[in-house]
Protein backbone atom coordinates (compact mmCIF):
# COMPACT_ATOMS: atom_id res chain seq x y z
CA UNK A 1 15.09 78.63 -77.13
CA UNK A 2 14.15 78.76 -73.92
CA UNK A 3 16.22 81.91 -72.87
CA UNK A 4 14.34 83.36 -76.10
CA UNK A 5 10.82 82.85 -74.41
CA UNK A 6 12.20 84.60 -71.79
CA UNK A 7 12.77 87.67 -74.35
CA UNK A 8 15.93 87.24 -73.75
CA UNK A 9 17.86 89.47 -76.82
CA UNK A 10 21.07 88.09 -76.78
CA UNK A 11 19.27 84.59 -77.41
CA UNK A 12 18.14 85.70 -80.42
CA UNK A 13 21.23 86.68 -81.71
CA UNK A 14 23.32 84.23 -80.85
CA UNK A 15 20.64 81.85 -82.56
CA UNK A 16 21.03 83.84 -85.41
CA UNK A 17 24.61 83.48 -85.69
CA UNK A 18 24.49 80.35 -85.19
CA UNK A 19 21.54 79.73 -87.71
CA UNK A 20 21.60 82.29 -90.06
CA UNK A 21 23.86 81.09 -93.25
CA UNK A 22 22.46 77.60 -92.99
CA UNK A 23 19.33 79.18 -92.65
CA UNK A 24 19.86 82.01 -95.45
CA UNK A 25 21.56 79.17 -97.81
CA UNK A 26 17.99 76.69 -97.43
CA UNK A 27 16.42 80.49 -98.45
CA UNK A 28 18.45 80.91 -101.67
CA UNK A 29 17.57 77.48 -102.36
CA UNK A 30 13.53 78.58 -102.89
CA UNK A 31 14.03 82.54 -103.59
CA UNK A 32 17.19 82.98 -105.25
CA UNK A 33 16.39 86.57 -105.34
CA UNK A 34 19.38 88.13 -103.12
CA UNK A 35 17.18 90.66 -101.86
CA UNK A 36 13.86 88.56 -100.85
CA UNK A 37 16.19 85.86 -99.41
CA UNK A 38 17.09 88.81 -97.26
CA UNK A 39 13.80 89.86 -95.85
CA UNK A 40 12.07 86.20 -95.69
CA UNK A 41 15.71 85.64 -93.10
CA UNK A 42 14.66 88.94 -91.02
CA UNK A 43 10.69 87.60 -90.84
CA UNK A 44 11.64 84.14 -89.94
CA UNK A 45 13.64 85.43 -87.01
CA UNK A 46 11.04 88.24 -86.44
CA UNK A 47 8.46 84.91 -86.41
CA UNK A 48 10.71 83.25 -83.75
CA UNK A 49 11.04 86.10 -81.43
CA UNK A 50 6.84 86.74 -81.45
CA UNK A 51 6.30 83.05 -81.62
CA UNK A 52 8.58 81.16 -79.43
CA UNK A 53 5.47 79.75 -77.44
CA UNK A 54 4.58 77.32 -80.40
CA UNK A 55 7.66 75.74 -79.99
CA UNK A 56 7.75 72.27 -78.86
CA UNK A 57 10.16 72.55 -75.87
CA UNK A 58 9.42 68.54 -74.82
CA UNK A 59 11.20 67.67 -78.23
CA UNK A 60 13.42 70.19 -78.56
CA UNK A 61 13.51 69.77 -82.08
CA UNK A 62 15.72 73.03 -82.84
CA UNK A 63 16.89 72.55 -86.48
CA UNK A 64 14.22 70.87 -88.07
CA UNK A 65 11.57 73.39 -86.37
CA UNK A 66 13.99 76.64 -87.81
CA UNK A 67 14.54 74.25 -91.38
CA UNK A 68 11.09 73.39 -92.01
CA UNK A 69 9.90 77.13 -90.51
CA UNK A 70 12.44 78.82 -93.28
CA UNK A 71 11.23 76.21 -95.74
CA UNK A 72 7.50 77.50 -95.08
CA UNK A 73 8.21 80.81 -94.96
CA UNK A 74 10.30 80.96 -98.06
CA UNK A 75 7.61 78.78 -100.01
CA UNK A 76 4.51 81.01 -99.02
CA UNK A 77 6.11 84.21 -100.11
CA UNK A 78 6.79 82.63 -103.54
CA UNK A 79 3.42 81.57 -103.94
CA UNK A 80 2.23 85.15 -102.58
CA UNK A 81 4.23 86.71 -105.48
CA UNK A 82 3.22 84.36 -107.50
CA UNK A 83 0.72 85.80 -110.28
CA UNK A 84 -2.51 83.59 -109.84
CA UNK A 85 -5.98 83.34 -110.68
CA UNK A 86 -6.67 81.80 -106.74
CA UNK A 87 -7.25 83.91 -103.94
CA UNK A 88 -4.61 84.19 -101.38
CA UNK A 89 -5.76 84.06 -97.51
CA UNK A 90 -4.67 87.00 -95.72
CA UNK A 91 -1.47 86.80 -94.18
CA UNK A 92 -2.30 87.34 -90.14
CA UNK A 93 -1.31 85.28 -86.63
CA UNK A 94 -4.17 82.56 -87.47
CA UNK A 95 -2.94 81.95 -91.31
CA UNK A 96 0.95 82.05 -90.12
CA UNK A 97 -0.05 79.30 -87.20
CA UNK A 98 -1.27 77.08 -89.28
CA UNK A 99 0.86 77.64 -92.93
CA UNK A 100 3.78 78.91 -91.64
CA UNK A 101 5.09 77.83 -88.08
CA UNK A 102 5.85 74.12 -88.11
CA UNK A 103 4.59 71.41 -86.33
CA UNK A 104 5.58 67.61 -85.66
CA UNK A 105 4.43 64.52 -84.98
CA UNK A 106 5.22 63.74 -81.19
CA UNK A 107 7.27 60.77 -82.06
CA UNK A 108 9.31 61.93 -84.31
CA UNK A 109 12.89 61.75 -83.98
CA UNK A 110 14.77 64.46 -83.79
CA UNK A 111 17.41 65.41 -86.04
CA UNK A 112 20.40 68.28 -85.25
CA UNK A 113 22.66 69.96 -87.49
CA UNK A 114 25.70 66.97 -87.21
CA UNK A 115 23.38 64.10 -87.60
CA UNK A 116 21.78 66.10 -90.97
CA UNK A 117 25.26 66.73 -92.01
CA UNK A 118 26.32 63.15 -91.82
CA UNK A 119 23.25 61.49 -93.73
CA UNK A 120 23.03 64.43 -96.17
CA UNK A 121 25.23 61.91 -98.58
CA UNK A 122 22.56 59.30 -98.23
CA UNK A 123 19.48 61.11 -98.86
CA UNK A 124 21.61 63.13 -101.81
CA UNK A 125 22.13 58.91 -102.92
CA UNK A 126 18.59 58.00 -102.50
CA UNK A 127 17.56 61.07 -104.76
CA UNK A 128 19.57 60.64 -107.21
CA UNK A 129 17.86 57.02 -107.69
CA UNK A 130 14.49 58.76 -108.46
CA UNK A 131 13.35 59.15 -111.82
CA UNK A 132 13.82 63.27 -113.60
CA UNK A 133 10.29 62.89 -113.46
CA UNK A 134 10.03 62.13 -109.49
CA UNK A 135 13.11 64.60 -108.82
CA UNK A 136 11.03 67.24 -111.33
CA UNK A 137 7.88 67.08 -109.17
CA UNK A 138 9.20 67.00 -105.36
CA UNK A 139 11.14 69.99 -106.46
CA UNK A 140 7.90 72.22 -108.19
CA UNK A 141 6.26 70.97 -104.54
CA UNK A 142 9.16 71.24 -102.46
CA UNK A 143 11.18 74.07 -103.45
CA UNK A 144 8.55 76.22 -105.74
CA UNK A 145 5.95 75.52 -103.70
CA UNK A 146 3.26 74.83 -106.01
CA UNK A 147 0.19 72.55 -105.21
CA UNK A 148 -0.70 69.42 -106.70
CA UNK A 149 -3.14 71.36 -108.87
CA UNK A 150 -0.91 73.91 -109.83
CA UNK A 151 1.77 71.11 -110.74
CA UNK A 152 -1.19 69.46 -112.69
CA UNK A 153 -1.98 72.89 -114.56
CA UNK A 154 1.97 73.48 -115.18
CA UNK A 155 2.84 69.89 -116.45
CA UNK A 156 -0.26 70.12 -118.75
CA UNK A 157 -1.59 66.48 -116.69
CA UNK A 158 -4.89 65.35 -114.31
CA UNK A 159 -4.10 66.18 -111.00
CA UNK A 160 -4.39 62.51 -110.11
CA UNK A 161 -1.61 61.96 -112.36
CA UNK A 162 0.74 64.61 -110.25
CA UNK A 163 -0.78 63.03 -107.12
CA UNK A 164 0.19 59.44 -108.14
CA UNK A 165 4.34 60.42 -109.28
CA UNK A 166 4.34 62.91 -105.56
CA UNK A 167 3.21 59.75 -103.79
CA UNK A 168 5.20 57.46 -105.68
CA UNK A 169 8.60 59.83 -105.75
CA UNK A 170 8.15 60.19 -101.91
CA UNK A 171 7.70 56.19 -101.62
CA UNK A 172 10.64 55.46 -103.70
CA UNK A 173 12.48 58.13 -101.76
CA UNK A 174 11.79 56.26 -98.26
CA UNK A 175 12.47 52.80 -99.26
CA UNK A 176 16.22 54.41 -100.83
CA UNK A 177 17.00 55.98 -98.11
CA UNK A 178 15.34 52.52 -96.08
CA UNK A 179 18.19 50.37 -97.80
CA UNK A 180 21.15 53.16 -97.62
């Protein structure tokens, strides 16, 4: 990361091939289409290369920053393709800052691809504990992308009710994963 604020090329690549089918596969996950997968991968590391800067090189935070920046990315062009009533903000540096790039809590801990790897069986444990309910809603949040209104306007519910199973699958989620 550093050597890529230095616009150093070969960075780049060799964080893309070191990134790139995790990063594609978390993609796939959100836009199954083959072909948008494909593009949101080339803007993500077109992103990194003009945005290296709003890294946080005291953390160093490497695969949750490119996780959670694929995650955002992936999840904003759904909901730009998505057909909608609501207006979509314009896509430009200030909107990407803020929607887009990540950005952490100072003390969090930081998590690399081996240490993901190892509790992936735990947090795939924990979620399997949540109701089809809780799983239904993280995912339409998560993974689709949609709001908590937009989840409310989907499941045909108030948007307190949507509110209250997010909050309470992401509770039940923490104290699982707490106890595993």
């Amino acid at each position: 990361m550093h050597e890529i604020s230095q616009f150093e090329s070969r960075a780049l690549e060799e964080l893309y091939d070191r990134y790139a089918p995790l990063l594609y596969t978390v993609i796939k996950k959100i836009a199954p289409d083959q072909v948008v997968a494909e593009q949101i991968l080339v803007e993500v590391f077109v992103i990194i290369w003009r945005k290296i800067q709003q890294f946080d090189f005291k953390t160093g935070n490497v695969f949750s920053w490119l996780v959670t920046l694929v995650r955002n990315k992936a999840v904003d062009t759904l909901r730009r393709e998505r057909p909608t009533t609501a207006t979509i903000d314009i896509y430009d540096d200030v909107y990407e800052d803020y929607y887009v790039l990540p950005s952490f809590a100072k003390d969090m801990d930081s998590l690399d691809y081996n240490t993901a790897f190892t509790i992936k069986p735990k947090i795939e444990k924990s979620l399997s504990k949540l109701t089809d309910t809780q799983k239904y809603v993280l995912h339409l949040a998560y993974y689709e992308g949609y709001t908590i209104d937009e989840i409310a306007d989907k499941l045909n519910v108030p948007v307190d009710t949507v509110r209250g199973k997010v909050m309470t699958a992401l509770h039940s989620l923490r104290d699982y994963l707490i106890r595993e």
